[in-house]
N, C-alpha and C. Protein backbone atom coordinates (compact mmCIF):
# COMPACT_ATOMS: atom_id res chain seq x y z
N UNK A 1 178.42 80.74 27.64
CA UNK A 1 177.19 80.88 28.40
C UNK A 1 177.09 82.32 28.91
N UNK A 2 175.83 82.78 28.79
CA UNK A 2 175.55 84.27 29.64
C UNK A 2 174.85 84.36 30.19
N UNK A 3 175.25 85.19 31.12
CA UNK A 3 174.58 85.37 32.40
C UNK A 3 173.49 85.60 32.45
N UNK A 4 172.80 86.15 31.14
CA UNK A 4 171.13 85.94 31.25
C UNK A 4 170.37 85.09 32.04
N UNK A 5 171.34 83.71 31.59
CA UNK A 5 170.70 82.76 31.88
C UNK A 5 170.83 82.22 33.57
N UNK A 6 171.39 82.85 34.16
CA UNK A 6 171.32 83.08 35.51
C UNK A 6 169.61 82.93 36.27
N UNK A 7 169.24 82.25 37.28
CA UNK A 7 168.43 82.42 37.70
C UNK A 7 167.77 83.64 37.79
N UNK A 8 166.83 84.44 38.36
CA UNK A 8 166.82 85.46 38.92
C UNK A 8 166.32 85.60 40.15
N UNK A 9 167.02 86.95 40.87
CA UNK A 9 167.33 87.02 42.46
C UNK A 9 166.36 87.15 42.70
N UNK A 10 165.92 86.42 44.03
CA UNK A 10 164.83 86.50 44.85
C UNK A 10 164.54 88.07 45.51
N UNK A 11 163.38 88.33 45.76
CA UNK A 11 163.53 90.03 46.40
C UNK A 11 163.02 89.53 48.09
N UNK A 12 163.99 90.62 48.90
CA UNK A 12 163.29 90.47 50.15
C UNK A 12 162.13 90.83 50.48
N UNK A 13 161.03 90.15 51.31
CA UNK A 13 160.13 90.20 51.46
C UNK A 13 159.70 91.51 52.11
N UNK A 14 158.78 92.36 51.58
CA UNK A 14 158.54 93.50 52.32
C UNK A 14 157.36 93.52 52.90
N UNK A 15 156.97 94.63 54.36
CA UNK A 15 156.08 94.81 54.68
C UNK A 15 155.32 96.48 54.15
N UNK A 16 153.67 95.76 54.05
CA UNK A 16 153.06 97.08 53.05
C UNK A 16 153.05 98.49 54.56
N UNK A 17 152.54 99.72 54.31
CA UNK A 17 152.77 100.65 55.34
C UNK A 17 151.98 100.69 56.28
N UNK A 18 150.34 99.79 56.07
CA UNK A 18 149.72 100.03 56.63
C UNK A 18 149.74 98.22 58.10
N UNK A 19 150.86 97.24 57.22
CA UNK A 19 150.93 96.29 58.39
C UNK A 19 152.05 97.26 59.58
N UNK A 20 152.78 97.44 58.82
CA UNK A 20 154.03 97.99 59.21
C UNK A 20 153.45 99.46 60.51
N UNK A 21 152.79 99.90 60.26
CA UNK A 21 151.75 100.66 61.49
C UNK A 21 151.04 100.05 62.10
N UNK A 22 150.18 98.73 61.92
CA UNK A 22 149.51 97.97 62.90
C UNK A 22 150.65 97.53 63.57
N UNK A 23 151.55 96.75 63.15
CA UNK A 23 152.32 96.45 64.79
C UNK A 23 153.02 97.33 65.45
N UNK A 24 153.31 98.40 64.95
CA UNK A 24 153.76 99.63 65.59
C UNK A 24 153.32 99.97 66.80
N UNK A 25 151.47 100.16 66.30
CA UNK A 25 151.09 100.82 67.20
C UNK A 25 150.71 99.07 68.39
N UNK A 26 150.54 98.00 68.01
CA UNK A 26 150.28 97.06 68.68
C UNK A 26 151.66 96.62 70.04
N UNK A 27 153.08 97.48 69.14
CA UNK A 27 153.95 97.47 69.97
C UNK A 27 154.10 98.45 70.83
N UNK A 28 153.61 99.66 70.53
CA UNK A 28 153.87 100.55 71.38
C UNK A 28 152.44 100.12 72.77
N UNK A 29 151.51 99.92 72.36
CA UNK A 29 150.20 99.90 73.41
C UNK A 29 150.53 98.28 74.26
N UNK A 30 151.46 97.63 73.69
CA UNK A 30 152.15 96.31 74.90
C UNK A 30 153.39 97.54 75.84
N UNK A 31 153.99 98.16 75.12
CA UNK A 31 154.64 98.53 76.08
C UNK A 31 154.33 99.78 77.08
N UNK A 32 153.56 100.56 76.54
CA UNK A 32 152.60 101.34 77.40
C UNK A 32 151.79 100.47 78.70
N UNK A 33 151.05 99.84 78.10
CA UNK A 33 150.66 98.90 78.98
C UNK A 33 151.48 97.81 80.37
N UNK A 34 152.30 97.66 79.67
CA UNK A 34 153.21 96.79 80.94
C UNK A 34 154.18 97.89 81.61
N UNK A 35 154.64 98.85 81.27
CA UNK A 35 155.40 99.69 82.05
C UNK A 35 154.71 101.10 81.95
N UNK A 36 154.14 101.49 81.60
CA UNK A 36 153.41 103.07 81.51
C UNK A 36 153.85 104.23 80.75
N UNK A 37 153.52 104.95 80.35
CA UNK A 37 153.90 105.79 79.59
C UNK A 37 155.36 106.23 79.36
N UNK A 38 156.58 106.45 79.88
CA UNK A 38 157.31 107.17 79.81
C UNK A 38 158.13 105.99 79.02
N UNK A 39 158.11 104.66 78.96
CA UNK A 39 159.10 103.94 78.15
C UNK A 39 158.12 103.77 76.70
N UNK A 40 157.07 103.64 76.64
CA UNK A 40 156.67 104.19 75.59
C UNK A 40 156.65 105.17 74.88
N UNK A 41 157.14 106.28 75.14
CA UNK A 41 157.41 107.67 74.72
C UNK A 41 158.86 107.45 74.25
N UNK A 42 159.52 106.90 75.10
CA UNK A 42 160.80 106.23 74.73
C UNK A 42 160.69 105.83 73.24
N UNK A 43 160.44 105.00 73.24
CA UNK A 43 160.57 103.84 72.35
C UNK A 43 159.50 104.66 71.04
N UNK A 44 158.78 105.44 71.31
CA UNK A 44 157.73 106.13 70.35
C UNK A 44 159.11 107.09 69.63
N UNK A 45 159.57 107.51 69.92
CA UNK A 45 161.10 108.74 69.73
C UNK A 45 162.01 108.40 69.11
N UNK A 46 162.87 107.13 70.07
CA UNK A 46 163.37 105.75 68.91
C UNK A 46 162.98 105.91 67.57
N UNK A 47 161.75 105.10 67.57
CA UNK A 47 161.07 104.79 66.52
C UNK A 47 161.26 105.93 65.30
N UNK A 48 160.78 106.83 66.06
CA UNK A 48 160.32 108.03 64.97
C UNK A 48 161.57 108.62 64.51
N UNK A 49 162.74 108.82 65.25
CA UNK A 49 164.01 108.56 64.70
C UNK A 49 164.99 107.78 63.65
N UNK A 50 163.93 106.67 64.19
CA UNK A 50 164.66 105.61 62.79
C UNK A 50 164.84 105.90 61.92
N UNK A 51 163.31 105.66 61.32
CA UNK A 51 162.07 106.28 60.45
C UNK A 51 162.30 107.20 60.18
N UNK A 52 162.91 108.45 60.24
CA UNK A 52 163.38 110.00 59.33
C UNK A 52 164.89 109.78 58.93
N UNK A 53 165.47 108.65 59.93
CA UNK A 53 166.77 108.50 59.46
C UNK A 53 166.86 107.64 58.08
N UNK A 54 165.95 106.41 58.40
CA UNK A 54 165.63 105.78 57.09
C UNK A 54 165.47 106.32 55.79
N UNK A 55 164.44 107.24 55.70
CA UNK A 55 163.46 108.17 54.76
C UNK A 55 164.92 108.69 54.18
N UNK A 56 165.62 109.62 55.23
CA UNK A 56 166.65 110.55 54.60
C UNK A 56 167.48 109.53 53.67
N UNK A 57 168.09 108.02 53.84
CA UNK A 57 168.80 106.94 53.21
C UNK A 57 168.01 107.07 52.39
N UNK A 58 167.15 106.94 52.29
CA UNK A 58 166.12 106.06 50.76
C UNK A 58 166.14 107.41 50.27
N UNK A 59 165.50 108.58 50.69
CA UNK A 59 165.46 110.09 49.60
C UNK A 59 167.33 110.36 49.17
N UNK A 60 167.86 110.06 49.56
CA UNK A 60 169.55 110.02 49.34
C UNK A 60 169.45 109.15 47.60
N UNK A 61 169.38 108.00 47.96
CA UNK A 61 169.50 107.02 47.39
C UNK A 61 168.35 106.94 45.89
N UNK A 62 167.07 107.62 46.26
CA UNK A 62 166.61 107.57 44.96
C UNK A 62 167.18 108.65 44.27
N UNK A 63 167.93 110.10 44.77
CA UNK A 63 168.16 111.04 44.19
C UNK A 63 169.41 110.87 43.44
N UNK A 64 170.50 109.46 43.75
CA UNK A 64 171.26 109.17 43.48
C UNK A 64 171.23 108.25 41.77
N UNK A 65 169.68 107.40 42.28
CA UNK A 65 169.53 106.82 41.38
C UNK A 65 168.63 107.67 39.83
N UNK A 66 168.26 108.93 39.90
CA UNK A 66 168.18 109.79 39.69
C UNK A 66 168.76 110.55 38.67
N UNK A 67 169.75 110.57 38.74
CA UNK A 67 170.61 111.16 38.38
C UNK A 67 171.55 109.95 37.12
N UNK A 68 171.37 109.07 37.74
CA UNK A 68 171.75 108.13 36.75
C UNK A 68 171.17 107.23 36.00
N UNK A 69 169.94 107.88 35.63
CA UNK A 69 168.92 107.58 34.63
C UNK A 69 169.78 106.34 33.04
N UNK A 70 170.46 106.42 32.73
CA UNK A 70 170.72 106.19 31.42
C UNK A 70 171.45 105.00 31.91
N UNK A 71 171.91 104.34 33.34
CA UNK A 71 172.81 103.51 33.06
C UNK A 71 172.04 102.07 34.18
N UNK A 72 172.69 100.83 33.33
CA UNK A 72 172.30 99.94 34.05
C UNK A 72 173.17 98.71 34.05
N UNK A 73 172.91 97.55 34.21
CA UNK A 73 173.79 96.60 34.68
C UNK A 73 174.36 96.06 33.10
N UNK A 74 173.90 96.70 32.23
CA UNK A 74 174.80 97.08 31.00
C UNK A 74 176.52 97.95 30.83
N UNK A 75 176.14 99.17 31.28
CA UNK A 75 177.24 100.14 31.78
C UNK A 75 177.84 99.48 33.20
N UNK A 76 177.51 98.42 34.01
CA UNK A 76 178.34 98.13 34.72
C UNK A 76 179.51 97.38 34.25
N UNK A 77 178.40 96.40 33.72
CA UNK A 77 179.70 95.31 32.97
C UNK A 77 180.72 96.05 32.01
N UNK A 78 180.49 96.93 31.41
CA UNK A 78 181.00 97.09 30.33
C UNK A 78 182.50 97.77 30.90
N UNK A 79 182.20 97.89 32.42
CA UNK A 79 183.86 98.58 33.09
C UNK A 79 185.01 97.37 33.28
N UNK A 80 184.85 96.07 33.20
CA UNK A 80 184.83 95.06 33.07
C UNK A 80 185.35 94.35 31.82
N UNK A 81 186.76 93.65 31.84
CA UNK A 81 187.36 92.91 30.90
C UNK A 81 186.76 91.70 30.83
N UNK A 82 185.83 91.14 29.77
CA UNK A 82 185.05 90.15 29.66
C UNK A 82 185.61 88.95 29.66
N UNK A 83 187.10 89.33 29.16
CA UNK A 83 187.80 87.79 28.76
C UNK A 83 188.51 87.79 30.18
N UNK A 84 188.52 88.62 31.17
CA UNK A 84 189.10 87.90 32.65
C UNK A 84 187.97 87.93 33.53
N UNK A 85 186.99 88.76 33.91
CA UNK A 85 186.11 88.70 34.71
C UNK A 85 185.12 88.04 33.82
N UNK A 86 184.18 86.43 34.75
CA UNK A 86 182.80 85.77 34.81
C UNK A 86 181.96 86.91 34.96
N UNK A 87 181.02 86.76 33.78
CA UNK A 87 180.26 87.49 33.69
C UNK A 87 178.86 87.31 34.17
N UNK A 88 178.81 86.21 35.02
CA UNK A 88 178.25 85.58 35.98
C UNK A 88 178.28 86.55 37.62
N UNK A 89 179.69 86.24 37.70
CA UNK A 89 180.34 87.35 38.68
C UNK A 89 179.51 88.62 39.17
N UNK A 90 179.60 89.43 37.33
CA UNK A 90 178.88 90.71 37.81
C UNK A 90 177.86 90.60 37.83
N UNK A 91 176.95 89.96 37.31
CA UNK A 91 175.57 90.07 37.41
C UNK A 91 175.38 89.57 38.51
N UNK A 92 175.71 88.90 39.61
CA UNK A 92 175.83 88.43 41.11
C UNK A 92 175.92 89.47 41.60
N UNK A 93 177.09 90.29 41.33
CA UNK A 93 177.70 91.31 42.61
C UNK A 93 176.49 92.74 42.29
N UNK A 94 175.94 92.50 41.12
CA UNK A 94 175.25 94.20 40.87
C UNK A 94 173.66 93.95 41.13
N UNK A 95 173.31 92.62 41.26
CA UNK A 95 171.96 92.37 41.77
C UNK A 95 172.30 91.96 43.10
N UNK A 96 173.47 91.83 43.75
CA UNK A 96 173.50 91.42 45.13
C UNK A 96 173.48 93.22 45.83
N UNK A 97 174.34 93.91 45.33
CA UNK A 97 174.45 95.03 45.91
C UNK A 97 172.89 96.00 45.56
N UNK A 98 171.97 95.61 44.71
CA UNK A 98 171.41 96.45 44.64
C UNK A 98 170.02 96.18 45.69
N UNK A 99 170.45 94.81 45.84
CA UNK A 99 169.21 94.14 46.79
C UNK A 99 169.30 94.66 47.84
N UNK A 100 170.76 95.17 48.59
CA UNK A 100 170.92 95.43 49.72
C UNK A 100 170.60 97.04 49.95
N UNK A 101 170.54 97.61 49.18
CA UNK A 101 170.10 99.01 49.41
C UNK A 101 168.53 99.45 49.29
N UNK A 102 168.70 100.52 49.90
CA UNK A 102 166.92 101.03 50.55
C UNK A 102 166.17 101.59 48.94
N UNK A 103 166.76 101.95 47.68
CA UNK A 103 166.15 101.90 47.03
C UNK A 103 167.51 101.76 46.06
N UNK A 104 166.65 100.67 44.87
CA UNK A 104 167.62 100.27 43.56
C UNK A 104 168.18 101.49 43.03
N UNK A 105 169.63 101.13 42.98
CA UNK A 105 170.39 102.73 42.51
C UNK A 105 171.18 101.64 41.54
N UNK A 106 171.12 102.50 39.86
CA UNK A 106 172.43 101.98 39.25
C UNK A 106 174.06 102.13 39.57
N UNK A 107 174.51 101.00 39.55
CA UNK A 107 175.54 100.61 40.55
C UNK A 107 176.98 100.94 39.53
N UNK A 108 177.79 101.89 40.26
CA UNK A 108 178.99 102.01 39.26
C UNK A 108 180.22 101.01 40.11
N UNK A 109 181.13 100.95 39.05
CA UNK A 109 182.03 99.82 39.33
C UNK A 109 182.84 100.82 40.88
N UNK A 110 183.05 102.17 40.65
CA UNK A 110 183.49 102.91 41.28
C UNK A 110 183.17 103.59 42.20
N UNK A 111 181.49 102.69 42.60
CA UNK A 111 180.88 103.30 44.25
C UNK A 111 181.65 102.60 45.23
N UNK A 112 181.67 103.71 45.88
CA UNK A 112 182.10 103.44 47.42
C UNK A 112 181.16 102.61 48.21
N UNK A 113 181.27 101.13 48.55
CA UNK A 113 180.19 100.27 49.02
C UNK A 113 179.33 101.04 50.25
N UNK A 114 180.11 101.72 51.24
CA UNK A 114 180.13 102.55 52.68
C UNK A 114 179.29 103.65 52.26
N UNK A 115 180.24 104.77 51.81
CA UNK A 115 179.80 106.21 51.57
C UNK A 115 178.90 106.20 50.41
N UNK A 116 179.16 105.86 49.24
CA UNK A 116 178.10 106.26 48.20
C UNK A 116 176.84 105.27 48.51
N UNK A 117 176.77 103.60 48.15
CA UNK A 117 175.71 102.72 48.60
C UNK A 117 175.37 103.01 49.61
N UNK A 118 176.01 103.20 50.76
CA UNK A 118 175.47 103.04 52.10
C UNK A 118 175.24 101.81 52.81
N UNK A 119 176.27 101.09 52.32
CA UNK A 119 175.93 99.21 52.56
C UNK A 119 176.91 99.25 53.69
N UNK A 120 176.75 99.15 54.83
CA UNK A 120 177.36 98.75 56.06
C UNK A 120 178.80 97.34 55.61
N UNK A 121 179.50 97.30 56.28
CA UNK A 121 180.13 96.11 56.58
C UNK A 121 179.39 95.05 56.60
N UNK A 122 178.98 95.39 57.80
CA UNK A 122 177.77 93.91 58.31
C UNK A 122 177.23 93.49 57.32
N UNK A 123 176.61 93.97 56.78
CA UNK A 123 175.25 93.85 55.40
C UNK A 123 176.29 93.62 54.44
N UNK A 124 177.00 93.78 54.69
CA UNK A 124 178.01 93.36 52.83
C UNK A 124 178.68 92.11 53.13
N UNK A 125 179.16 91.78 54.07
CA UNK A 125 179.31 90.43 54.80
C UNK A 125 178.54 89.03 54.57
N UNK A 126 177.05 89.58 54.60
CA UNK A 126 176.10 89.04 54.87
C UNK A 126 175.72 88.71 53.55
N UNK A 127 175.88 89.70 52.68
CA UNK A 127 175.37 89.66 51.23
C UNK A 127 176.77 89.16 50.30
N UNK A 128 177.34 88.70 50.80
CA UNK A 128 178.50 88.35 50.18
C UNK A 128 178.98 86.50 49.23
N UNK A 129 178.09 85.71 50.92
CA UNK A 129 177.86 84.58 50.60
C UNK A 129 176.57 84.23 49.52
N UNK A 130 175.58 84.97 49.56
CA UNK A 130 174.72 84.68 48.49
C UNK A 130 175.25 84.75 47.21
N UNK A 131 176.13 85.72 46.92
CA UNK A 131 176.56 86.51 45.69
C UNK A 131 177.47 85.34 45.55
N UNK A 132 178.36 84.83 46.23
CA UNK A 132 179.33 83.95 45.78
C UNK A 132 178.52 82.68 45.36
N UNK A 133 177.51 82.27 45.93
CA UNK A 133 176.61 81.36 45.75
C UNK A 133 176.03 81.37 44.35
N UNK A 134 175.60 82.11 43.90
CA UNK A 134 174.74 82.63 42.62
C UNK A 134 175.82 82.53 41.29
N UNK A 135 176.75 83.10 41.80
CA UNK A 135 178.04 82.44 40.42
C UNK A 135 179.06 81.38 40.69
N UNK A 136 178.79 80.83 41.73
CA UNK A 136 179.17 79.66 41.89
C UNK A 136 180.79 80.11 42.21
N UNK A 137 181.04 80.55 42.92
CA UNK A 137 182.58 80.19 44.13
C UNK A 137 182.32 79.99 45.52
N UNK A 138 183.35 78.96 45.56
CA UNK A 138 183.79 78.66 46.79
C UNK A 138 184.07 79.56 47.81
N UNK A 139 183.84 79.85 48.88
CA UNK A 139 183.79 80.68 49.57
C UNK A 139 184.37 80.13 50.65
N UNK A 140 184.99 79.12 51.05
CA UNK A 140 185.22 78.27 52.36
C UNK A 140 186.64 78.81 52.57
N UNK A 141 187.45 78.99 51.86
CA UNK A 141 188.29 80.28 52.34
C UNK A 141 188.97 81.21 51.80
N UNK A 142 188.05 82.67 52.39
CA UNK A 142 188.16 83.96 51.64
C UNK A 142 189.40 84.31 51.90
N UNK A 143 190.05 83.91 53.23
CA UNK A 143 191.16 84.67 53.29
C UNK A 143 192.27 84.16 52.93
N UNK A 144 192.51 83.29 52.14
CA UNK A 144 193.12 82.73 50.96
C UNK A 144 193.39 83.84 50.08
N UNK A 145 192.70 84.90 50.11
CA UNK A 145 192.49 85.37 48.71
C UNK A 145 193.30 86.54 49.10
N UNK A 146 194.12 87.23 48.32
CA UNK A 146 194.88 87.89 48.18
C UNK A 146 194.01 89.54 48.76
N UNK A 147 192.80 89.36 47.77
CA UNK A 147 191.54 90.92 48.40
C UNK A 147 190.82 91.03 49.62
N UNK A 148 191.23 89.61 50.12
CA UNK A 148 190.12 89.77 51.60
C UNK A 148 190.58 91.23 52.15
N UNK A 149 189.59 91.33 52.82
CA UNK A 149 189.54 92.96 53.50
C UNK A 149 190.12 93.77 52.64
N UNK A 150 189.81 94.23 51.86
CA UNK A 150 190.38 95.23 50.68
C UNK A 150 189.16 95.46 49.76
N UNK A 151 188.19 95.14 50.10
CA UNK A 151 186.52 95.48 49.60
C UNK A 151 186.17 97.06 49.83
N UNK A 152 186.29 98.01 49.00
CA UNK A 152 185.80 99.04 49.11
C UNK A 152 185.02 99.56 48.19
N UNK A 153 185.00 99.42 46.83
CA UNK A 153 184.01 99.64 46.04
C UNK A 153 183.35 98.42 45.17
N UNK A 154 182.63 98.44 44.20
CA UNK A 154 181.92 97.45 43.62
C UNK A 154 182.98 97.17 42.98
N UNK A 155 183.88 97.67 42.42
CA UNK A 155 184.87 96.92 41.48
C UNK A 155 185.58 95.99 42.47
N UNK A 156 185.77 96.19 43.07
CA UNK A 156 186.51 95.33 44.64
C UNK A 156 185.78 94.07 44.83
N UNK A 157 184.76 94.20 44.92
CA UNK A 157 184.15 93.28 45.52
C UNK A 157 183.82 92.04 44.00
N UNK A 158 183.74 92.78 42.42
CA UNK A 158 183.84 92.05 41.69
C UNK A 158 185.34 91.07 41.48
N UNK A 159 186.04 92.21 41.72
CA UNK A 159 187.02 91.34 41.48
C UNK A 159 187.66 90.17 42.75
N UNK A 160 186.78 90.34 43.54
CA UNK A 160 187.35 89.25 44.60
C UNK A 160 186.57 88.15 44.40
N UNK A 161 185.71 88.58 44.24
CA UNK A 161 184.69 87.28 43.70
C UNK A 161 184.83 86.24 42.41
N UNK A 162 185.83 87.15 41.57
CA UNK A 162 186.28 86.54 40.34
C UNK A 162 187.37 85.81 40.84
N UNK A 163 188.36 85.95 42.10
CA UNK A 163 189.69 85.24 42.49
C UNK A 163 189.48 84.41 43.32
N UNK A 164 188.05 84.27 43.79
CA UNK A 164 188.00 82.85 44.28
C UNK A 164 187.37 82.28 43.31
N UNK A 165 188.22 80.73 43.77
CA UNK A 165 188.05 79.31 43.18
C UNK A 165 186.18 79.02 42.47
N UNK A 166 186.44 78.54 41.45
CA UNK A 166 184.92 77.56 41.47
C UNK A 166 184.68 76.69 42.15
N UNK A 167 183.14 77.12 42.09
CA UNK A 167 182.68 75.42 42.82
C UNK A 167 182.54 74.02 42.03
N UNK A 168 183.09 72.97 42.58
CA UNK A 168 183.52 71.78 41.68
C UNK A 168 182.19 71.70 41.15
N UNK A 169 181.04 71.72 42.27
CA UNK A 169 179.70 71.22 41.54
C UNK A 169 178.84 72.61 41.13
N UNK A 170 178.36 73.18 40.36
CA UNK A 170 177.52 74.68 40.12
C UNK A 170 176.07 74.37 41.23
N UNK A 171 175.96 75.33 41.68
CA UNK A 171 174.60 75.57 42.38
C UNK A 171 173.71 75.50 41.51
């Protein structure tokens, strides 16, 4: 069986730029309004902080993806011993990791989840149970597993996902 035949991943729901400025400004004129200007200026600064910090992640990240024009979840697998790693597995871990970043970057077995992706702990945590979900392992206990906490690049995270157990029943 191949992983083609894998469902395909749901995308998170986004907001377009121009909702994403109506409540902005609908949030900033509640909080202007109930406390007065100066925590709104606050929170206007915040904001606008985010928002260039964001921009700089995503202009990072497309320039990354950029650059690696020629490769895709073809050249991932292919880092990948077919006859030990589910090839289920990777197509989980390289559409899970790519979901989680601010713009789709082709994913090498040898990114740094942190420094090169930019995928937080938290967020890889979080994105971890879906991915185990999607190729079907058990996840009820990771720290069974010889790699828990030893997740640092995509090859890491494939191969931990390959050393836990199946699920008796497939999702």
């Amino acid at each position: 069986m191949f992983s083609r035949t894998m469902p395909p991943l749901e995308r998170h729901p986004t907001l377009s730029w121009w909702k994403t400025g109506t409540l902005f400004a609908m949030m900033i004129g509640g909080i202007w309004h109930l406390f007065g200007s100066l925590p709104a200026l606050l929170v206007v600064g915040a904001c606008a902080l985010l928002a260039v910090s964001s921009r700089l992640a995503r202009q990072a990240q497309i320039r990354l993806a950029t650059a690696r024009t020629n490769e895709d979840i073809g050249t991932f697998a292919r880092a990948f011993d077919r006859n030990v790693v589910d090839p289920f597995v990777i197509r989980a871990v390289y559409e899970g990791l790519q979901r989680e970043m601010a713009a789709p970057v082709p994913v090498r077995p040898e990114d740094d989840l942190v420094e090169t992706l930019s995928i937080d702990a938290e967020d890889l945590e979080d994105a971890i149970n879906p991915m185990a979900e999607r190729c079907s392992r058990d996840m009820s206990n990771p720290k069974a597993c010889s790699l828990f906490g030893k997740i640092v690049t995509a090859a890491d995270l494939v191969h931990f996902l390959n050393a836990m157990p199946k699920c008796s029943d497939p999702a």
